[in-house]
Protein backbone atom coordinates (compact mmCIF):
# COMPACT_ATOMS: atom_id res chain seq x y z
CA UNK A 1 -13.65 -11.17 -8.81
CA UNK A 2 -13.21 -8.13 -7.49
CA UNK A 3 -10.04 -5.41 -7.16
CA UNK A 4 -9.44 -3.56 -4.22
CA UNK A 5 -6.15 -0.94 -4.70
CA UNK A 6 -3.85 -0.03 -2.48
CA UNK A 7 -2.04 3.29 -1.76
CA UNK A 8 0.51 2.00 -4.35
CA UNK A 9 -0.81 2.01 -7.74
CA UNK A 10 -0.70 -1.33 -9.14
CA UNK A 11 -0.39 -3.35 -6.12
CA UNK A 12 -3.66 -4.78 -5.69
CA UNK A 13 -6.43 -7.01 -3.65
CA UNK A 14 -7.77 -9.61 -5.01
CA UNK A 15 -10.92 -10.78 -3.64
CA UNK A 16 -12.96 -13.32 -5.47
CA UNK A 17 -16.58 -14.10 -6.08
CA UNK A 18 -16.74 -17.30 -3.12
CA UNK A 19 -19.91 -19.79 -3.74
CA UNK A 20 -20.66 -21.57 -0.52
CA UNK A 21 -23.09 -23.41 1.17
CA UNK A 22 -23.71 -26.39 3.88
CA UNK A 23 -21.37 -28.76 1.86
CA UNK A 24 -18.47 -26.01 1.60
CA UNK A 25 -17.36 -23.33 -0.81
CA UNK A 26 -15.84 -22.82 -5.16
CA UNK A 27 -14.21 -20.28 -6.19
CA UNK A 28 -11.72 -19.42 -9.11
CA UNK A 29 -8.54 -18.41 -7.83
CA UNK A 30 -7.35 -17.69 -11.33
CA UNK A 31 -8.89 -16.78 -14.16
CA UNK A 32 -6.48 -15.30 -17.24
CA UNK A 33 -9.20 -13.52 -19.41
CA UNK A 34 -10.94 -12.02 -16.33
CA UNK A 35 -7.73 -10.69 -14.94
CA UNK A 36 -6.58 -9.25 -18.00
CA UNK A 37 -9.88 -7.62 -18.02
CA UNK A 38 -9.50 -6.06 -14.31
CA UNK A 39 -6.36 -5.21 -14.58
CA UNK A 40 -5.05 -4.68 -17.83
CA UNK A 41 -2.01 -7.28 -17.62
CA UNK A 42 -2.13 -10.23 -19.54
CA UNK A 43 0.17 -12.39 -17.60
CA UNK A 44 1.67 -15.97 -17.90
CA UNK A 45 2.60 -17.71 -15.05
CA UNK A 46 5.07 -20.14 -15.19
CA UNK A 47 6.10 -21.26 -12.31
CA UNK A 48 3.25 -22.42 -8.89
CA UNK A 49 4.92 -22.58 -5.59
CA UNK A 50 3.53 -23.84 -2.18
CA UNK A 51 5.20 -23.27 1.30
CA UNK A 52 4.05 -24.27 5.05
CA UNK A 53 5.43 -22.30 7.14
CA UNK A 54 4.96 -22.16 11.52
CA UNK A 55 3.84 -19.65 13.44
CA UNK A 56 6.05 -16.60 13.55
CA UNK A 57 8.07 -17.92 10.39
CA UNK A 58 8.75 -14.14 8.57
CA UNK A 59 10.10 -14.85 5.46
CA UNK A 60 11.38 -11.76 3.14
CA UNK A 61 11.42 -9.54 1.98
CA UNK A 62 12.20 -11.14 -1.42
CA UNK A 63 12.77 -10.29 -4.93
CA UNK A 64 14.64 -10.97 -8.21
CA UNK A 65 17.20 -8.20 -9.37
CA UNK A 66 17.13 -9.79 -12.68
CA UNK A 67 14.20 -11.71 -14.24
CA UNK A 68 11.64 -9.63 -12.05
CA UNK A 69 8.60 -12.03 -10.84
CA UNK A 70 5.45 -10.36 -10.40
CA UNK A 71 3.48 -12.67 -8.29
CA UNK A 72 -0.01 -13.88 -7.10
CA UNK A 73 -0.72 -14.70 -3.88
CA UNK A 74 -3.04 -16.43 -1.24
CA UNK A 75 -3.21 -18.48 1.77
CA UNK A 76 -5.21 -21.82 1.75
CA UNK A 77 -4.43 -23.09 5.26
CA UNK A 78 -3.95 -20.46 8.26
CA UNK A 79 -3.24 -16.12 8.27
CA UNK A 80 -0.21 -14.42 7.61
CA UNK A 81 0.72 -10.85 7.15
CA UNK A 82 1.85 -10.33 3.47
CA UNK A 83 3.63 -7.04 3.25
CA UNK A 84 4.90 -5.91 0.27
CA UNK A 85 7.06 -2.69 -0.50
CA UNK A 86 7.77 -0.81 -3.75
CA UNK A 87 11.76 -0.48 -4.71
CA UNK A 88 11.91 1.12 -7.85
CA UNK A 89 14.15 4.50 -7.18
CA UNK A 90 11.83 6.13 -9.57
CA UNK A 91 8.43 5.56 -8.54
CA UNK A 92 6.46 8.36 -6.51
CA UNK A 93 5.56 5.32 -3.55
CA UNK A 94 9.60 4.65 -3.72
CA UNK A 95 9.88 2.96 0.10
CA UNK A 96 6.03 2.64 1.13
CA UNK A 97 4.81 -0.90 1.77
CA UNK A 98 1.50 -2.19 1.74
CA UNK A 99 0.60 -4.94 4.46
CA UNK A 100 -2.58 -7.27 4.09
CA UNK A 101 -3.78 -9.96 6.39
CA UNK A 102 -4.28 -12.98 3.78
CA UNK A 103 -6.32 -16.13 5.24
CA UNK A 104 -7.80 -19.15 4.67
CA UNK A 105 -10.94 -17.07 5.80
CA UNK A 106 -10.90 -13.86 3.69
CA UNK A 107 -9.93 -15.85 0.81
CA UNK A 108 -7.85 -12.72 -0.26
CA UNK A 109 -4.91 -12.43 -2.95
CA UNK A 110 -2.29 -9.56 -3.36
CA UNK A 111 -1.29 -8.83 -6.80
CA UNK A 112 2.71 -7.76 -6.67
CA UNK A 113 3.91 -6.45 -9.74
CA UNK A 114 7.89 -6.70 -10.98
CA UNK A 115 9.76 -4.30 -8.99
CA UNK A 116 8.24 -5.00 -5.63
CA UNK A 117 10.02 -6.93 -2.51
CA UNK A 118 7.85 -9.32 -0.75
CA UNK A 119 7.27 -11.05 2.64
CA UNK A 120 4.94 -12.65 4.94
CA UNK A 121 4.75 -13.21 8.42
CA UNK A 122 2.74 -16.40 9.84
CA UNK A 123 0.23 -14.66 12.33
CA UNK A 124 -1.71 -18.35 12.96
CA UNK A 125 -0.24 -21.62 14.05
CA UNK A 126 0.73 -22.71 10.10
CA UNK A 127 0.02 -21.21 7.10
CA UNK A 128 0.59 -22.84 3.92
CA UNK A 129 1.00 -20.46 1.15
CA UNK A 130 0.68 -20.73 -2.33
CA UNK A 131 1.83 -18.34 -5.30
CA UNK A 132 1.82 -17.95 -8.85
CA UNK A 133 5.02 -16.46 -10.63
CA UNK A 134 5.76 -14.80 -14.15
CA UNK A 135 9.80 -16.05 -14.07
CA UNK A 136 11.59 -19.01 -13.04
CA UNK A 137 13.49 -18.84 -9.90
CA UNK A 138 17.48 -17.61 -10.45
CA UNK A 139 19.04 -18.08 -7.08
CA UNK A 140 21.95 -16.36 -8.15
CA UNK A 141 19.48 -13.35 -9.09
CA UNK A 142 17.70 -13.13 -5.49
CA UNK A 143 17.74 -10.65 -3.13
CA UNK A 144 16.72 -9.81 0.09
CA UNK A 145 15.93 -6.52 1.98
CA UNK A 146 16.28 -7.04 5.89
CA UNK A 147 12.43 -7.78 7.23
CA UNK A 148 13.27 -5.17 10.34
CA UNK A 149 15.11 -2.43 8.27
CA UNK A 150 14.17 0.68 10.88
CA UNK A 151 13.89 3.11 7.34
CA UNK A 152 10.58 0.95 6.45
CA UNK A 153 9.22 0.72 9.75
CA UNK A 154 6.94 -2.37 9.07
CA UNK A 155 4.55 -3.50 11.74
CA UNK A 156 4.44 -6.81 11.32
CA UNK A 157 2.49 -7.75 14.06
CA UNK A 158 4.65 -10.09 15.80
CA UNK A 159 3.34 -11.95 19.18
CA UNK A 160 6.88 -12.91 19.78
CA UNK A 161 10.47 -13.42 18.18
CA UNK A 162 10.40 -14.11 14.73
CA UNK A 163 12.07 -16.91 12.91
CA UNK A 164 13.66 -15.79 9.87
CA UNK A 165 16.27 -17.80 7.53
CA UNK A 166 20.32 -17.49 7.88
CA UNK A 167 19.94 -15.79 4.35
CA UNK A 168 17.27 -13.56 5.41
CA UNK A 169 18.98 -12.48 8.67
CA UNK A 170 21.79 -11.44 5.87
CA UNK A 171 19.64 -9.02 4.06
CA UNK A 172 20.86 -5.47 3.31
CA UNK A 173 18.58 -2.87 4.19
CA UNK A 174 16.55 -0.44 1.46
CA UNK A 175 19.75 2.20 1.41
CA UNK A 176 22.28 -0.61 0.78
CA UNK A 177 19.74 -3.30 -1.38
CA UNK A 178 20.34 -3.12 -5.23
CA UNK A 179 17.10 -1.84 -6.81
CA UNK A 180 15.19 -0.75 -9.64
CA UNK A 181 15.44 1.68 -11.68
């Protein structure tokens, strides 16, 4: 396994040590002593979540107000264009993002600390997602910074319209979100 970072410091690239030959590939996607080794967090996940999504599906940008999840993330079926950006009023990268083509292919993961809102947008014709959280889910805790806020101006590499949720379409953008401190 090895890290890549990004301009934000503690967002990071995952990219693991892939064995493959004519009869197909192993890896380990997960590995709790080895990433506590590489990055210094010892995490525990608790909850696994899978989506499929169809091409142009953006979904985001996502995040918990209370009961933070840092996540783990990767794409088993398809591409999409995982951006994440840092919210925490405080931090020196305060309104960057970070965006990452994660595929089948590359095999890549994004680490996304607490205090981070996240999104992807399907770039291939499905994507099934999967990631690993360190909360539970509080609906009534979720929030949701508008995907097309002009103040983040996020490429996301769209080929056409994208379709988004009624709730995301109802996101607030960065100036208006509630955020961390």
């Amino acid at each position: 396994m090895k890290l890549i970072h990004t301009a934000i410091p503690g967002l990071l690239i995952i990219e693991p040590k892939v064995f493959g030959d004519d009869r197909g590939f192993f890896f380990e996607s997960f590995n709790r002593r080895r990433f506590a080794e590489l990055t210094g967090r010892d995490v525990d996940f608790v909850q696994d979540n899978h989506s499929r999504s169809v091409q142009n599906v953006l979904r985001g940008l996502h995040y918990q107000i209370q009961h933070p999840q840092a996540k783990l993330v990767r794409v088993v079926q398809g591409a999409v264009l995982d951006v994440v950006v840092d919210i925490r009023k405080n931090s020196p990268t305060f309104g960057k993002h970070v965006a990452q083509e994660l595929s089948a292919g590359n095999k890549l993961m994004m680490w996304i600390p607490e205090g981070f809102a996240h999104g992807f947008c399907v770039l291939t014709e499905s994507a099934e997602f999967l990631y690993k959280t360190t909360d539970y889910w509080f609906p009534e805790h979720e929030r949701c910074i508008r995907w097309d806020d002009p103040a983040l101006a996020i490429d996301w590499k769209l080929q056409a319209a994208p379709m988004v949720s009624a709730k995301d379409a109802q996101g607030k953008t960065l100036a208006e979100a509630e955020l961390f401190a």
